[in-house]
N, C-alpha and C. Protein backbone atom coordinates (compact mmCIF):
# COMPACT_ATOMS: atom_id res chain seq x y z
N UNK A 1 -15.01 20.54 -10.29
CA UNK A 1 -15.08 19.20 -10.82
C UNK A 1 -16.46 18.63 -10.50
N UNK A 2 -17.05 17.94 -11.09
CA UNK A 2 -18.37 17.41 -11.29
C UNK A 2 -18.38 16.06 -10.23
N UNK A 3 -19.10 15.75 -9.31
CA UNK A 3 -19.47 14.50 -8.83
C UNK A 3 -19.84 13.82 -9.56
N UNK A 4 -19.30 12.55 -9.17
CA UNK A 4 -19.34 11.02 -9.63
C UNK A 4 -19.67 9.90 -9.13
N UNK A 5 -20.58 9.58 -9.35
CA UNK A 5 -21.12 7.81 -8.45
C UNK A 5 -21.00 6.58 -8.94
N UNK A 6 -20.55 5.42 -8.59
CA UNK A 6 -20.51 4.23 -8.64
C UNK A 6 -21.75 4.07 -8.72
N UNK A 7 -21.53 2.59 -10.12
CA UNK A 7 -23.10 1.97 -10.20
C UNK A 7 -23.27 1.60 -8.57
N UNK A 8 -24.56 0.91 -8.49
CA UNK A 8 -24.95 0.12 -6.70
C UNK A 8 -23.70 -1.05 -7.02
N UNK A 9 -23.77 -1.86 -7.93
CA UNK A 9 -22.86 -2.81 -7.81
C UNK A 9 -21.42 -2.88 -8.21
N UNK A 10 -21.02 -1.59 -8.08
CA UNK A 10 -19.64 -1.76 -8.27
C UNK A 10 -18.39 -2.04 -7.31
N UNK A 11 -17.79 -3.22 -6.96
CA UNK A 11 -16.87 -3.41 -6.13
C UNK A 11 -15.17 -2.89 -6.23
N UNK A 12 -15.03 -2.66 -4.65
CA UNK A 12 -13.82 -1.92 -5.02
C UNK A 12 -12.94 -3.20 -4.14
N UNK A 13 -11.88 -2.93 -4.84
CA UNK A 13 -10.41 -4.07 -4.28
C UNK A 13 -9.25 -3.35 -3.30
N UNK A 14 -8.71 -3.95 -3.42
CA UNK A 14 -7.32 -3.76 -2.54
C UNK A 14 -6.46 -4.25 -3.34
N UNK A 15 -5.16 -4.16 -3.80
CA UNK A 15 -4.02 -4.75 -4.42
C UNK A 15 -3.10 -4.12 -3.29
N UNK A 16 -1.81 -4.72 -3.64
CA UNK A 16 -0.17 -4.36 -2.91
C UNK A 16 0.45 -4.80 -3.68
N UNK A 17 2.06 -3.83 -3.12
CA UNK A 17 3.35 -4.80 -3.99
C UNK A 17 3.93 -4.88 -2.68
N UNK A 18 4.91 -6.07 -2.73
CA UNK A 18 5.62 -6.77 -1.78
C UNK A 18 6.64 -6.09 -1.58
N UNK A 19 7.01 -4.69 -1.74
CA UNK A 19 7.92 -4.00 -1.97
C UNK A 19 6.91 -2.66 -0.76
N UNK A 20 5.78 -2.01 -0.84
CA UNK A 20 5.31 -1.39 -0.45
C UNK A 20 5.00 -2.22 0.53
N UNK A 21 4.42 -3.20 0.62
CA UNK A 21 3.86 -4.12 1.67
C UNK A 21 4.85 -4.54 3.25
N UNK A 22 5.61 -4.86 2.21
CA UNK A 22 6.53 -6.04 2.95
C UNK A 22 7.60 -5.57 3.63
N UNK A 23 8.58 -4.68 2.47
CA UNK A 23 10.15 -3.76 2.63
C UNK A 23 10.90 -4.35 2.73
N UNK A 24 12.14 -4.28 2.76
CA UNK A 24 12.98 -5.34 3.15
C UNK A 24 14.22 -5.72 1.67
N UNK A 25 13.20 -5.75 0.78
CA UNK A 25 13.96 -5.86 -0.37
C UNK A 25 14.16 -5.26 -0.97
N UNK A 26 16.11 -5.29 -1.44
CA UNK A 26 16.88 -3.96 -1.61
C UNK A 26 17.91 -4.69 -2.94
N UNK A 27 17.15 -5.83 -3.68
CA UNK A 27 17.28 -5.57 -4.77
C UNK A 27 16.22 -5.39 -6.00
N UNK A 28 16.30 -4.07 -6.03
CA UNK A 28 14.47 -3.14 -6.91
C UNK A 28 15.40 -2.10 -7.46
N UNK A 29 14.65 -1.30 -8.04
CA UNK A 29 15.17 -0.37 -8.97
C UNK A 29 14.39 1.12 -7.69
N UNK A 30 13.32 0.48 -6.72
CA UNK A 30 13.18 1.57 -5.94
C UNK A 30 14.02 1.35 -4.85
N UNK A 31 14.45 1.01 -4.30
CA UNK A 31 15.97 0.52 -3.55
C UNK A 31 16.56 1.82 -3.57
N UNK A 32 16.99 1.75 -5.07
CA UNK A 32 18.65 2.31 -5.48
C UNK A 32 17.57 3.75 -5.25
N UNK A 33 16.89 3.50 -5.81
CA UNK A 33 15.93 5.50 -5.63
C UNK A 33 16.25 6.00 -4.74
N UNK A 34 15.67 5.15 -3.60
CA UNK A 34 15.48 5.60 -2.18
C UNK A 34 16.88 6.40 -1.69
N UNK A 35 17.79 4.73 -1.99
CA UNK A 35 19.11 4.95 -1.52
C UNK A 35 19.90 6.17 -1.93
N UNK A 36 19.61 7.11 -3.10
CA UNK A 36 19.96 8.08 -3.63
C UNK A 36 19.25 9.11 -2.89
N UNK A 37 18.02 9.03 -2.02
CA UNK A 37 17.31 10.47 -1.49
C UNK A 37 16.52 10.92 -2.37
N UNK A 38 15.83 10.24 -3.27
CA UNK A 38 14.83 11.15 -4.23
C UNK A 38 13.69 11.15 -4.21
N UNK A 39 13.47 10.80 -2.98
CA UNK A 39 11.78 10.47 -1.89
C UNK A 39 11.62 12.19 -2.03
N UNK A 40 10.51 12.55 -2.12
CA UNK A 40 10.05 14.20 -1.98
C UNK A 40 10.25 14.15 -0.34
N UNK A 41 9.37 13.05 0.83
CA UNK A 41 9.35 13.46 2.14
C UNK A 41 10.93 12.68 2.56
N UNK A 42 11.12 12.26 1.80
CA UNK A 42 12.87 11.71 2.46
C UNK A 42 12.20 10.47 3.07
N UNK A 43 11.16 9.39 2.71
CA UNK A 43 11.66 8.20 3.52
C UNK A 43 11.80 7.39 2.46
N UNK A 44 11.88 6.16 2.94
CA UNK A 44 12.57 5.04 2.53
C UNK A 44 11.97 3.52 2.51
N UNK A 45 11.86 3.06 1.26
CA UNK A 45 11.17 1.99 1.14
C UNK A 45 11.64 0.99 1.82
N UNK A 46 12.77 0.68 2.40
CA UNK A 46 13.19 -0.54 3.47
C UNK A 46 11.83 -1.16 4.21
N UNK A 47 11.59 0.52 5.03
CA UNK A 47 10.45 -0.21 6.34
C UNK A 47 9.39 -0.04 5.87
N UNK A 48 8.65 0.14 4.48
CA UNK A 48 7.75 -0.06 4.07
C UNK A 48 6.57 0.18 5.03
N UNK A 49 5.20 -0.74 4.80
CA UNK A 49 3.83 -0.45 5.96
C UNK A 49 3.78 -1.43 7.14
N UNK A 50 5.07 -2.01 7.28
CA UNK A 50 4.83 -3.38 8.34
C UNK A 50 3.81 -4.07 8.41
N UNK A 51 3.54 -4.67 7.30
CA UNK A 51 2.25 -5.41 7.60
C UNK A 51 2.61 -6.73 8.02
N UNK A 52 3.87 -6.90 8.14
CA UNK A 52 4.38 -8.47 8.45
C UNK A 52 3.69 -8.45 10.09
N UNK A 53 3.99 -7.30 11.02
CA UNK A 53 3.67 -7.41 11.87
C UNK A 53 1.83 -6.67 12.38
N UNK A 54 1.52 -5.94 11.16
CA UNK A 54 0.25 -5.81 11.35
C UNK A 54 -0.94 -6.23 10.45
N UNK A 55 -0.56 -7.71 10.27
CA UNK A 55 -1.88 -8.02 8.99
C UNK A 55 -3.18 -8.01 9.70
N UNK A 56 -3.41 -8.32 10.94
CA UNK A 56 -4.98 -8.01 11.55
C UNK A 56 -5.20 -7.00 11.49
N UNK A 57 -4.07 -6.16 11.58
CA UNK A 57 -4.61 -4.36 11.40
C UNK A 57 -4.74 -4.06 10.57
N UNK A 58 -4.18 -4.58 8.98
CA UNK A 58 -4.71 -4.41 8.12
C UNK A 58 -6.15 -5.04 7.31
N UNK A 59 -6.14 -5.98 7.75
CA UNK A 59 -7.27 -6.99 7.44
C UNK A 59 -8.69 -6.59 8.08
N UNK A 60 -8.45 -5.54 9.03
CA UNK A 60 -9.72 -5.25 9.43
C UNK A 60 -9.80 -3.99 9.07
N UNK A 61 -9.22 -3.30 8.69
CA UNK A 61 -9.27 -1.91 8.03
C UNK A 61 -9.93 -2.44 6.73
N UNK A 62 -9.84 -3.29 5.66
CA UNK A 62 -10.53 -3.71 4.80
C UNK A 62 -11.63 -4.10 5.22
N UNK A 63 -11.77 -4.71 6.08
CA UNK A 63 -12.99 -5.00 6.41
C UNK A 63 -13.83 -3.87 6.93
N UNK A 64 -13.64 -2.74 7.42
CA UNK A 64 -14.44 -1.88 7.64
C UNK A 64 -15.08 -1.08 6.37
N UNK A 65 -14.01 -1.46 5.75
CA UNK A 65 -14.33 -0.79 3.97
C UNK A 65 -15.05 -1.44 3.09
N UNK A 66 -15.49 -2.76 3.84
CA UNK A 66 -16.53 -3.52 2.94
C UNK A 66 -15.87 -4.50 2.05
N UNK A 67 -14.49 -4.31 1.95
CA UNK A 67 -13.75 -5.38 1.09
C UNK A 67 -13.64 -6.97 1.73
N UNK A 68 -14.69 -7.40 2.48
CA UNK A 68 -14.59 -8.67 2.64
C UNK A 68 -15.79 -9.83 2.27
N UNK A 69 -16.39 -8.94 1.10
CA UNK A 69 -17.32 -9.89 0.21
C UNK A 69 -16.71 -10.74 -0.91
């Protein structure tokens, strides 16, 4: 495969879903997935990335990535 470069000014983002983010909510259509076992590694969107309890840890991981312009 051929290398590829970003213009100099091209910025990159961060997005989430409150579902990946957050967990917790178990009325989704990935819920019922989960709840069926059809994860390839077998986990489960419930406990999601805890960011409830780690947004500085996440917030500075962006920030090391330059996403805080």
């Amino acid at each position: 495969m051929a290398d590829f470069q970003f213009p100099d000014n091209f910025l990159f983002g961060t997005v989430t879903a409150s579902l990946q983010i957050e967990g917790g909510d178990r009325n989704n259509n990935w819920f019922r997935f989960c709840e069926q076992n059809k994860t390839e590694d077998g986990t489960h969107c419930i406990e999601a990335a805890d960011h409830w309890n780690r947004y500085e840890e996440d917030i500075n991981l962006m920030k090391e990535q330059h996403q805080d312009t």
